[in-house]
Structure formats: structure tokens, C-alpha cells
N, C-alpha and C. Protein backbone atom coordinates (compact mmCIF):
# COMPACT_ATOMS: atom_id res chain seq x y z
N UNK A 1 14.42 -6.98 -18.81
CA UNK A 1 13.04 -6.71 -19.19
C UNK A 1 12.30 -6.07 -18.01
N UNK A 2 12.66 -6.59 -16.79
CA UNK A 2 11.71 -6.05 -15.48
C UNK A 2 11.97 -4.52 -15.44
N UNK A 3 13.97 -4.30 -14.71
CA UNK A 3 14.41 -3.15 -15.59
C UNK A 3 13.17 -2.40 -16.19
N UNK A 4 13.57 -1.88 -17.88
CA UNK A 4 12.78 -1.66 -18.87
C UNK A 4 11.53 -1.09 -18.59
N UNK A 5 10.69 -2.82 -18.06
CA UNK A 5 8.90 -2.40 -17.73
C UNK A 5 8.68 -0.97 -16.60
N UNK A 6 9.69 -1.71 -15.40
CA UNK A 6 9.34 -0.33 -14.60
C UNK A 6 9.92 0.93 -14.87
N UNK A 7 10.82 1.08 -15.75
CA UNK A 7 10.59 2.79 -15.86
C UNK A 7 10.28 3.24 -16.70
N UNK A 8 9.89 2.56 -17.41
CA UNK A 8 8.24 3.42 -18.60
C UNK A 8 7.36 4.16 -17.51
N UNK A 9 6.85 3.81 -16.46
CA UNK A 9 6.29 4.51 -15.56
C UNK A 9 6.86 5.98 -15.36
N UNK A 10 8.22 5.79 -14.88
CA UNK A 10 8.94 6.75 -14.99
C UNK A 10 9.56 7.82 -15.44
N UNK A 11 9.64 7.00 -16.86
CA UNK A 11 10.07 8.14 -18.37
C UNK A 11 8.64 8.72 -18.09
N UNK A 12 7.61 7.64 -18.22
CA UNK A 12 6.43 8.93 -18.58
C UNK A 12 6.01 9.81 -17.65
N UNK A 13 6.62 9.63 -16.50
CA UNK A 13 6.35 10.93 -15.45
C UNK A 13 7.11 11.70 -15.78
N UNK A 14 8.59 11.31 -15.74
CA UNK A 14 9.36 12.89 -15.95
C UNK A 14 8.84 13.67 -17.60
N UNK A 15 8.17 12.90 -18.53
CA UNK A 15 7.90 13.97 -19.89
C UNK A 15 6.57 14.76 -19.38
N UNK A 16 5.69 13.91 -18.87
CA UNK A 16 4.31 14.98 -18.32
C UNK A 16 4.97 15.53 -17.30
N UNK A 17 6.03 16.01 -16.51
CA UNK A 17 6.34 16.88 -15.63
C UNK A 17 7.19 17.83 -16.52
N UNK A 18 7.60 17.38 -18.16
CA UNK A 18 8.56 18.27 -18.79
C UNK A 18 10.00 18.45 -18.17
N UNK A 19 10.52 17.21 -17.77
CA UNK A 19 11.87 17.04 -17.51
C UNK A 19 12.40 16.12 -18.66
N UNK A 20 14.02 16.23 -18.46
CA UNK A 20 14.49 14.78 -19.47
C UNK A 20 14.89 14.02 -17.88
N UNK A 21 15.80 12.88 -18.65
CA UNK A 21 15.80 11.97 -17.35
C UNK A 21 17.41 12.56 -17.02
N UNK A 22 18.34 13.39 -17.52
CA UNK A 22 19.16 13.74 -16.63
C UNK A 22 18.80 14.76 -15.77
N UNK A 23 17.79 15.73 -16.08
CA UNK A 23 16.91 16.59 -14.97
C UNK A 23 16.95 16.26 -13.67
N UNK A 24 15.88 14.65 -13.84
CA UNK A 24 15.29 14.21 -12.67
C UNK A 24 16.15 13.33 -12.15
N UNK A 25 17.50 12.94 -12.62
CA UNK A 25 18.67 12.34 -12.12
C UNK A 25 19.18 13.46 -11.37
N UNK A 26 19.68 14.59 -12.03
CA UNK A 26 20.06 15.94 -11.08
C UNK A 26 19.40 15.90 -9.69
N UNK A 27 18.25 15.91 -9.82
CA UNK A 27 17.33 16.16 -8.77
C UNK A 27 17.64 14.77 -7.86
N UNK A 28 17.71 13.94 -8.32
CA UNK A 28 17.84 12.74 -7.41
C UNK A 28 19.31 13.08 -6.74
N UNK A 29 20.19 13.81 -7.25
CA UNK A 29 21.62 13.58 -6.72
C UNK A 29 21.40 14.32 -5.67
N UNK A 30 20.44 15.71 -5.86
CA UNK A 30 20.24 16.71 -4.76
C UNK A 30 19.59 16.47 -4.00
N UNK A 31 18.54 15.41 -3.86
CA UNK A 31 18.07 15.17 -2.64
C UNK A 31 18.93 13.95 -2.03
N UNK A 32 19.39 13.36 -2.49
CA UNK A 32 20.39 12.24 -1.63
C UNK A 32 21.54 12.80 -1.20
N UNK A 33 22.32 14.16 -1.93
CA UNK A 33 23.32 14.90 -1.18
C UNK A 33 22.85 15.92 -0.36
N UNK A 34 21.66 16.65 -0.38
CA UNK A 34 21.36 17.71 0.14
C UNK A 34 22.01 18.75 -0.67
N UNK A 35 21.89 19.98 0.09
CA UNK A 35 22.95 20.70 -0.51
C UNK A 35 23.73 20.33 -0.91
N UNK A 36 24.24 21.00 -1.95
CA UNK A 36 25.68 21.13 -2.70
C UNK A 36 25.76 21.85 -3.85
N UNK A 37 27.47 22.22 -4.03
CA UNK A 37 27.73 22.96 -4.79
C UNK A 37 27.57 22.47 -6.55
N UNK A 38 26.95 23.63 -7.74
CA UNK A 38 27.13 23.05 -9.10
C UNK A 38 28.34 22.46 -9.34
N UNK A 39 29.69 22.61 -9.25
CA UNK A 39 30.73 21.86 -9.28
C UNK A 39 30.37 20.18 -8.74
N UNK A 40 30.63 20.10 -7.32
CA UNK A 40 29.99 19.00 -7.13
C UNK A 40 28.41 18.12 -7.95
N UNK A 41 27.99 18.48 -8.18
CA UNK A 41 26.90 18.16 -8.68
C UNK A 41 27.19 17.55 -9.92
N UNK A 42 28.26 18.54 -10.54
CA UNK A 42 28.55 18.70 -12.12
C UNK A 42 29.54 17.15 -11.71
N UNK A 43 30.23 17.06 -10.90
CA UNK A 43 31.08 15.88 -10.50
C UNK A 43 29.99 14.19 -10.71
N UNK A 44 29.19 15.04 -9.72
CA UNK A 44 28.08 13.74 -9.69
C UNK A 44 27.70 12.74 -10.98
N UNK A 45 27.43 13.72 -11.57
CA UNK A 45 26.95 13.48 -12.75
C UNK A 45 27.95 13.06 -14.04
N UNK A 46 29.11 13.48 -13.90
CA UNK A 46 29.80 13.12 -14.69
C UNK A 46 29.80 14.21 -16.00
N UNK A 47 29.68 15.35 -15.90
CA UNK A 47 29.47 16.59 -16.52
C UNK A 47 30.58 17.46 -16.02
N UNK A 48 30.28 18.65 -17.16
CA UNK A 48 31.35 19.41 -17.07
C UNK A 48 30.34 20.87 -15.68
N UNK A 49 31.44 21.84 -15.42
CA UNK A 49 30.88 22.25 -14.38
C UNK A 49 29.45 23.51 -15.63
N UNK A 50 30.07 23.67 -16.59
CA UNK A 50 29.12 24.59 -17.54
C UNK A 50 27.78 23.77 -17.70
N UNK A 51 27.83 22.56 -17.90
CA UNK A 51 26.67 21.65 -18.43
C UNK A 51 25.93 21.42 -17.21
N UNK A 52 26.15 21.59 -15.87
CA UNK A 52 25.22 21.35 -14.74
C UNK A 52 24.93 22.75 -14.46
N UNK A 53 25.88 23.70 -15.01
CA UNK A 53 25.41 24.92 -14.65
C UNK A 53 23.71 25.19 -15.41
N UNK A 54 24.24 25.00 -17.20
CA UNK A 54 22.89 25.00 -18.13
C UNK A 54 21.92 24.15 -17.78
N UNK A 55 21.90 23.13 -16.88
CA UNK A 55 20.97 22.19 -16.73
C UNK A 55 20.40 22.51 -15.51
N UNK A 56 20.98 22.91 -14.34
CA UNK A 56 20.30 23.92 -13.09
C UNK A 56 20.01 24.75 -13.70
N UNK A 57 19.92 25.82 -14.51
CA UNK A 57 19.56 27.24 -14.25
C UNK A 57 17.64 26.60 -14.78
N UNK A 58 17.76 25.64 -15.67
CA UNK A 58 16.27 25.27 -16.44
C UNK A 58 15.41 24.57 -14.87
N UNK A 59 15.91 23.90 -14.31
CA UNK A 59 15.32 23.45 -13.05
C UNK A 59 15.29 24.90 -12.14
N UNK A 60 15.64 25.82 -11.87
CA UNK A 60 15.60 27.28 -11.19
C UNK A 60 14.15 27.57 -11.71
N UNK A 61 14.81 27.53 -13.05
CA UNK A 61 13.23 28.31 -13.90
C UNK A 61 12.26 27.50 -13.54
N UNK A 62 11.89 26.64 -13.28
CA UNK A 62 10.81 25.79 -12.90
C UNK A 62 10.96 25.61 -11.35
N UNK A 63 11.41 25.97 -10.79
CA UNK A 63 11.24 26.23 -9.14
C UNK A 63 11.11 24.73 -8.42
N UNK A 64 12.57 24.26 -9.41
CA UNK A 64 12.30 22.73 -8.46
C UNK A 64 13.98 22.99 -7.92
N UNK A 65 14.76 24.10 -7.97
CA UNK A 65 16.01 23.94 -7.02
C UNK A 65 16.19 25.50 -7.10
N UNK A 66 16.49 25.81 -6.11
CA UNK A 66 17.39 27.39 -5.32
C UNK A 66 18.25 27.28 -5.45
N UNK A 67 19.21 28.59 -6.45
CA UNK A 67 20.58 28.42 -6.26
C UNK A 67 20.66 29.50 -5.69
N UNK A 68 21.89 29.27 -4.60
CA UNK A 68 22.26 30.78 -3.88
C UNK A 68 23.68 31.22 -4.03
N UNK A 69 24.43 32.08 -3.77
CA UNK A 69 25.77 32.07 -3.53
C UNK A 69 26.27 31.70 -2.22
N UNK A 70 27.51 31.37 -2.25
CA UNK A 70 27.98 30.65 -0.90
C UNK A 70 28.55 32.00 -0.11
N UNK A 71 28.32 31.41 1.23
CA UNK A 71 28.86 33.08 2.01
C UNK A 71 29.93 33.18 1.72
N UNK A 72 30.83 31.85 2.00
CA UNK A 72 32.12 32.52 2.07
C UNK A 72 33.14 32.67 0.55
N UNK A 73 32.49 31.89 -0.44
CA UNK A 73 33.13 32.66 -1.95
C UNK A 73 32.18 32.55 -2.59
N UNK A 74 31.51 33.98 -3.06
CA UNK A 74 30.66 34.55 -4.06
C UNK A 74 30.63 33.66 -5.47
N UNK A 75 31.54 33.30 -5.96
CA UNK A 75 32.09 32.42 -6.99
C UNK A 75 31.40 31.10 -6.80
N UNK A 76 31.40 30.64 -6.35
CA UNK A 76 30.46 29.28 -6.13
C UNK A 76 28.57 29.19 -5.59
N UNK A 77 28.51 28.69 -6.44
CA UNK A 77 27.11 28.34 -6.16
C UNK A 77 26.53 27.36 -5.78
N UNK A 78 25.67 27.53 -4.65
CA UNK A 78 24.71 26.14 -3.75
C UNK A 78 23.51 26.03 -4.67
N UNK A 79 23.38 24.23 -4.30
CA UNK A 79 21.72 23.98 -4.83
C UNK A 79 21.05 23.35 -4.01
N UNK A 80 19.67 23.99 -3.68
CA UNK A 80 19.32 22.47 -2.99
C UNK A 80 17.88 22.41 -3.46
N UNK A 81 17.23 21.52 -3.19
CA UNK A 81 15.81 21.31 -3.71
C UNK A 81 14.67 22.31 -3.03
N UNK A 82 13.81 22.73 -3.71
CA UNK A 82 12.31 23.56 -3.09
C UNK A 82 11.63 22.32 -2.75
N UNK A 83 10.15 23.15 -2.01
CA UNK A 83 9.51 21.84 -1.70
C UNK A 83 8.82 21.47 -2.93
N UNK A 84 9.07 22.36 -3.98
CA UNK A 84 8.24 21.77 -5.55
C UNK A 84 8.88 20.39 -5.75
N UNK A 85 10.23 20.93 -5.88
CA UNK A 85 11.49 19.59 -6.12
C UNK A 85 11.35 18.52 -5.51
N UNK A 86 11.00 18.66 -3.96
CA UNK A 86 11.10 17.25 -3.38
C UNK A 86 9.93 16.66 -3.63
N UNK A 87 8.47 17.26 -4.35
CA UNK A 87 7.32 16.94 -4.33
C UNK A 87 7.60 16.15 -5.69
N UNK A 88 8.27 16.64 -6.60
CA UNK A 88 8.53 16.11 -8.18
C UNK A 88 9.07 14.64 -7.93
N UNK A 89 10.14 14.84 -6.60
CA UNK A 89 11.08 13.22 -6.61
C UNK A 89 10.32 12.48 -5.69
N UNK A 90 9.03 12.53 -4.82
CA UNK A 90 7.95 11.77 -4.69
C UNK A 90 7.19 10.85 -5.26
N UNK A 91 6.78 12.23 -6.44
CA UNK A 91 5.72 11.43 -7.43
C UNK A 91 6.41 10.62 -7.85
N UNK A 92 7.43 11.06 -8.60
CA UNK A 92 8.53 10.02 -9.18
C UNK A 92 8.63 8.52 -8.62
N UNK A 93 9.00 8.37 -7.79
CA UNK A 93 8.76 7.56 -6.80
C UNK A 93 8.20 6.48 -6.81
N UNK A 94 6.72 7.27 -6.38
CA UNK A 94 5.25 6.94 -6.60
C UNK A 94 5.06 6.27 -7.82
N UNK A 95 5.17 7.08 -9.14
CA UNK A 95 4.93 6.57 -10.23
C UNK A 95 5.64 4.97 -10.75
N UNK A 96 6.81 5.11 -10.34
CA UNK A 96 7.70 3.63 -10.52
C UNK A 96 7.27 2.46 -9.21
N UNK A 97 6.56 3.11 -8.36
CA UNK A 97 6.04 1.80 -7.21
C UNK A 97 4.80 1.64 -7.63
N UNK A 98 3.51 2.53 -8.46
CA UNK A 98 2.57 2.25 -8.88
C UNK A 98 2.90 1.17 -9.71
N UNK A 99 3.73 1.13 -10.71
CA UNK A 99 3.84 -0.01 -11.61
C UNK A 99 4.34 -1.24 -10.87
N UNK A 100 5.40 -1.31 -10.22
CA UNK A 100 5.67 -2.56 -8.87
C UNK A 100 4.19 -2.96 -8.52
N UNK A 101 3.16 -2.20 -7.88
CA UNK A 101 2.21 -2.15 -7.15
C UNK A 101 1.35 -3.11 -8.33
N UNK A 102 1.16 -2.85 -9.11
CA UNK A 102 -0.04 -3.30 -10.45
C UNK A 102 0.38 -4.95 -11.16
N UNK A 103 1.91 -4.31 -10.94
CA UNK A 103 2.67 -5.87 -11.39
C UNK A 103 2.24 -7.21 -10.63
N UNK A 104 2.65 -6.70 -9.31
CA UNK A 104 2.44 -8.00 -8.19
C UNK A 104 0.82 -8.26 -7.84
N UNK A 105 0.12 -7.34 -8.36
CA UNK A 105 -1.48 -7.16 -8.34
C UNK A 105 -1.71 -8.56 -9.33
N UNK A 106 -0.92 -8.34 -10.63
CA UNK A 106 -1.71 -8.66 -11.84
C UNK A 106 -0.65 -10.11 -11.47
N UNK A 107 0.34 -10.68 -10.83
CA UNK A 107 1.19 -11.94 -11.02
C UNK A 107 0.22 -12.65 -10.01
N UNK A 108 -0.44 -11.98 -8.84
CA UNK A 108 -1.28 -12.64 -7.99
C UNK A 108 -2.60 -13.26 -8.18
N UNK A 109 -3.20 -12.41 -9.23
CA UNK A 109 -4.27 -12.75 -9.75
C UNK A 109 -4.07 -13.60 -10.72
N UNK A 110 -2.84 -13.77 -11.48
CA UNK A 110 -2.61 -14.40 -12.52
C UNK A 110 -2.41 -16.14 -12.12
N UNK A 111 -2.02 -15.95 -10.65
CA UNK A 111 -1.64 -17.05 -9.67
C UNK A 111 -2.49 -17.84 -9.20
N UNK A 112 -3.46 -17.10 -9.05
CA UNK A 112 -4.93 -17.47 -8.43
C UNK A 112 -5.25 -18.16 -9.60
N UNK A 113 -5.40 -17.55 -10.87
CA UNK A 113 -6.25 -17.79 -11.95
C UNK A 113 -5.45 -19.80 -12.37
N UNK A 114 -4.50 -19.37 -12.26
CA UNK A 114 -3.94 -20.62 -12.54
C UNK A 114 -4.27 -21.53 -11.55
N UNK A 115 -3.98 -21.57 -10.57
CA UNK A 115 -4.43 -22.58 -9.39
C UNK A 115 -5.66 -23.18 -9.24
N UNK A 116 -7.08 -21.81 -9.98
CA UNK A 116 -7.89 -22.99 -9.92
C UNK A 116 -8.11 -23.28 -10.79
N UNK A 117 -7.78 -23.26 -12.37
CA UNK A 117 -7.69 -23.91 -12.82
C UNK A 117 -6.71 -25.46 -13.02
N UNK A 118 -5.76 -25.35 -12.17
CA UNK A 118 -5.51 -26.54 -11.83
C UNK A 118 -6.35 -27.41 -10.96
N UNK A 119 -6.56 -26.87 -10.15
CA UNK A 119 -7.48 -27.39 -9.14
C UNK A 119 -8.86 -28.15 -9.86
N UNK A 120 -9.75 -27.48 -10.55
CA UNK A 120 -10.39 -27.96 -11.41
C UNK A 120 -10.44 -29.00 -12.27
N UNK A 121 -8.88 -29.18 -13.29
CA UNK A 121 -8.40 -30.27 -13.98
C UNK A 121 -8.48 -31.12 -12.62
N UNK A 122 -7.83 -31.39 -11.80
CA UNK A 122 -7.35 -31.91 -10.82
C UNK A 122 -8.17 -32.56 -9.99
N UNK A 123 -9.18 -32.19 -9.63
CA UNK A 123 -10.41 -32.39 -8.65
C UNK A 123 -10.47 -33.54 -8.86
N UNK A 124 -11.21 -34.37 -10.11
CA UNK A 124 -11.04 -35.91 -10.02
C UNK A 124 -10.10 -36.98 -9.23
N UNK A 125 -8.50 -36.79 -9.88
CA UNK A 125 -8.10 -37.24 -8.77
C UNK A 125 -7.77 -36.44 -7.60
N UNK A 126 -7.68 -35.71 -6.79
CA UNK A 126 -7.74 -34.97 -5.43
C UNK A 126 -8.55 -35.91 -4.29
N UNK A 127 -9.89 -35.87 -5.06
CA UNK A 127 -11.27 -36.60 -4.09
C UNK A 127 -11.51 -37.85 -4.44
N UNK A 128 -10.60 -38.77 -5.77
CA UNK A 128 -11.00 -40.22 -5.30
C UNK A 128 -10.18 -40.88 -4.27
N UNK A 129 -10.51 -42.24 -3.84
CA UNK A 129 -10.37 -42.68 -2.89
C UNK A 129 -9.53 -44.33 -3.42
């Protein structure tokens, strides 16, 4: 359930950014590998090397990864993140610690709220003697 709660935060960032969540998984593989090749990537992911190819070229178009050719075989292609990209896996981030952030907000207050109301029931015996 905790799971679950926190990445509703998440799903709903990557749809208002217009990603799916293997997009912004892509993107996560590329900033924790750095560079690397669509093959590799396509590895990462557990995809074929065509299906990371179709799924980079849509992240290109949106200028959240550079693909280049490699110097030394034309045939292979590098990816690595723009600073759009690394700004996208920020928010991202952000958005799933905002909900952490609100959670432990709302269990603290919820903590408080309980305590004095115990405290309250309680007061009678606390202060007799």
C-alpha cells in the first residue's frame, strides 16, 4: 500500500510531463549509466534493441536525450541525457519526496492530535495524588 500511495505522485508527473512510465524508467537507466549505447539500454530494460530504438527516438523528439553516432562504429548509437532530461528525473524525484514529505507531515500531526487527546482523557489520573 505505501508502495502504491507514493507513486501516484509519480505516475502523475510522468502523464503531465507526457511520458509513460517505461519513458521515465529509460531515462532513469540513463542517468544512473551515463552514457550508453541503445543496445545496452535496450539490455537494461529488457527490450529488444528495435523497441529502445522506437522508444529513444520519442524522448529525442522531446529533447530529453541526444543520440549521436559512436566514433569508432557509425552503426551504433550513444544516448545520454540533455539538461531537459536530467531536469525531468529531478522533478520526478521531487514529486515522489513531496508525497514522503506530506505523509510524515500528516502521521506527525496525526501523532500530536492523538497524544493530546490522550493526555486530556488522562489528565485526571496524571495529577491526582
Amino acid at each position: 500500500v505505501f508502495y502504491s500511495r507514493s507513486m501516484r505522485s509519480f505516475i502523475r508527473y510522468s502523464k503531465n510531463r507526457g511520458l509513460t512510465m517505461p519513458q521515465l524508467g529509460a531515462l532513469f537507466h540513463l542517468h544512473h549509466l551515463g552514457a550508453c549505447s541503445v543496445t545496452d539500454l535496450g539490455d537494461e530494460l529488457g527490450v529488444t534493441g528495435a523497441a529502445a530504438s522506437q522508444m529513444m527516438e520519442r524522448l529525442v523528439q522531446q529533447g530529453l536525450i541526444l543520440r549521436t553516432e559512436d566514433l569508432q562504429d557509425r552503426r551504433v548509437k550513444n544516448l545520454v541525457l540533455t539538461e531537459t532530461g536530467t531536469q525531468v528525473i529531478q522533478e520526478s524525484i521531487h514529486a515522489r519526496q513531496d508525497w514522503l514529505n506530506d505523509l510524515v507531515k500528516s502521521s506527525f500531526d496525526h501523532l500530536c492530535i492523538s497524544f493530546f487527546h490522550w493526555a486530556l482523557s488522562s489528565a485526571p489520573t496524571l495529577f491526582s495524588a
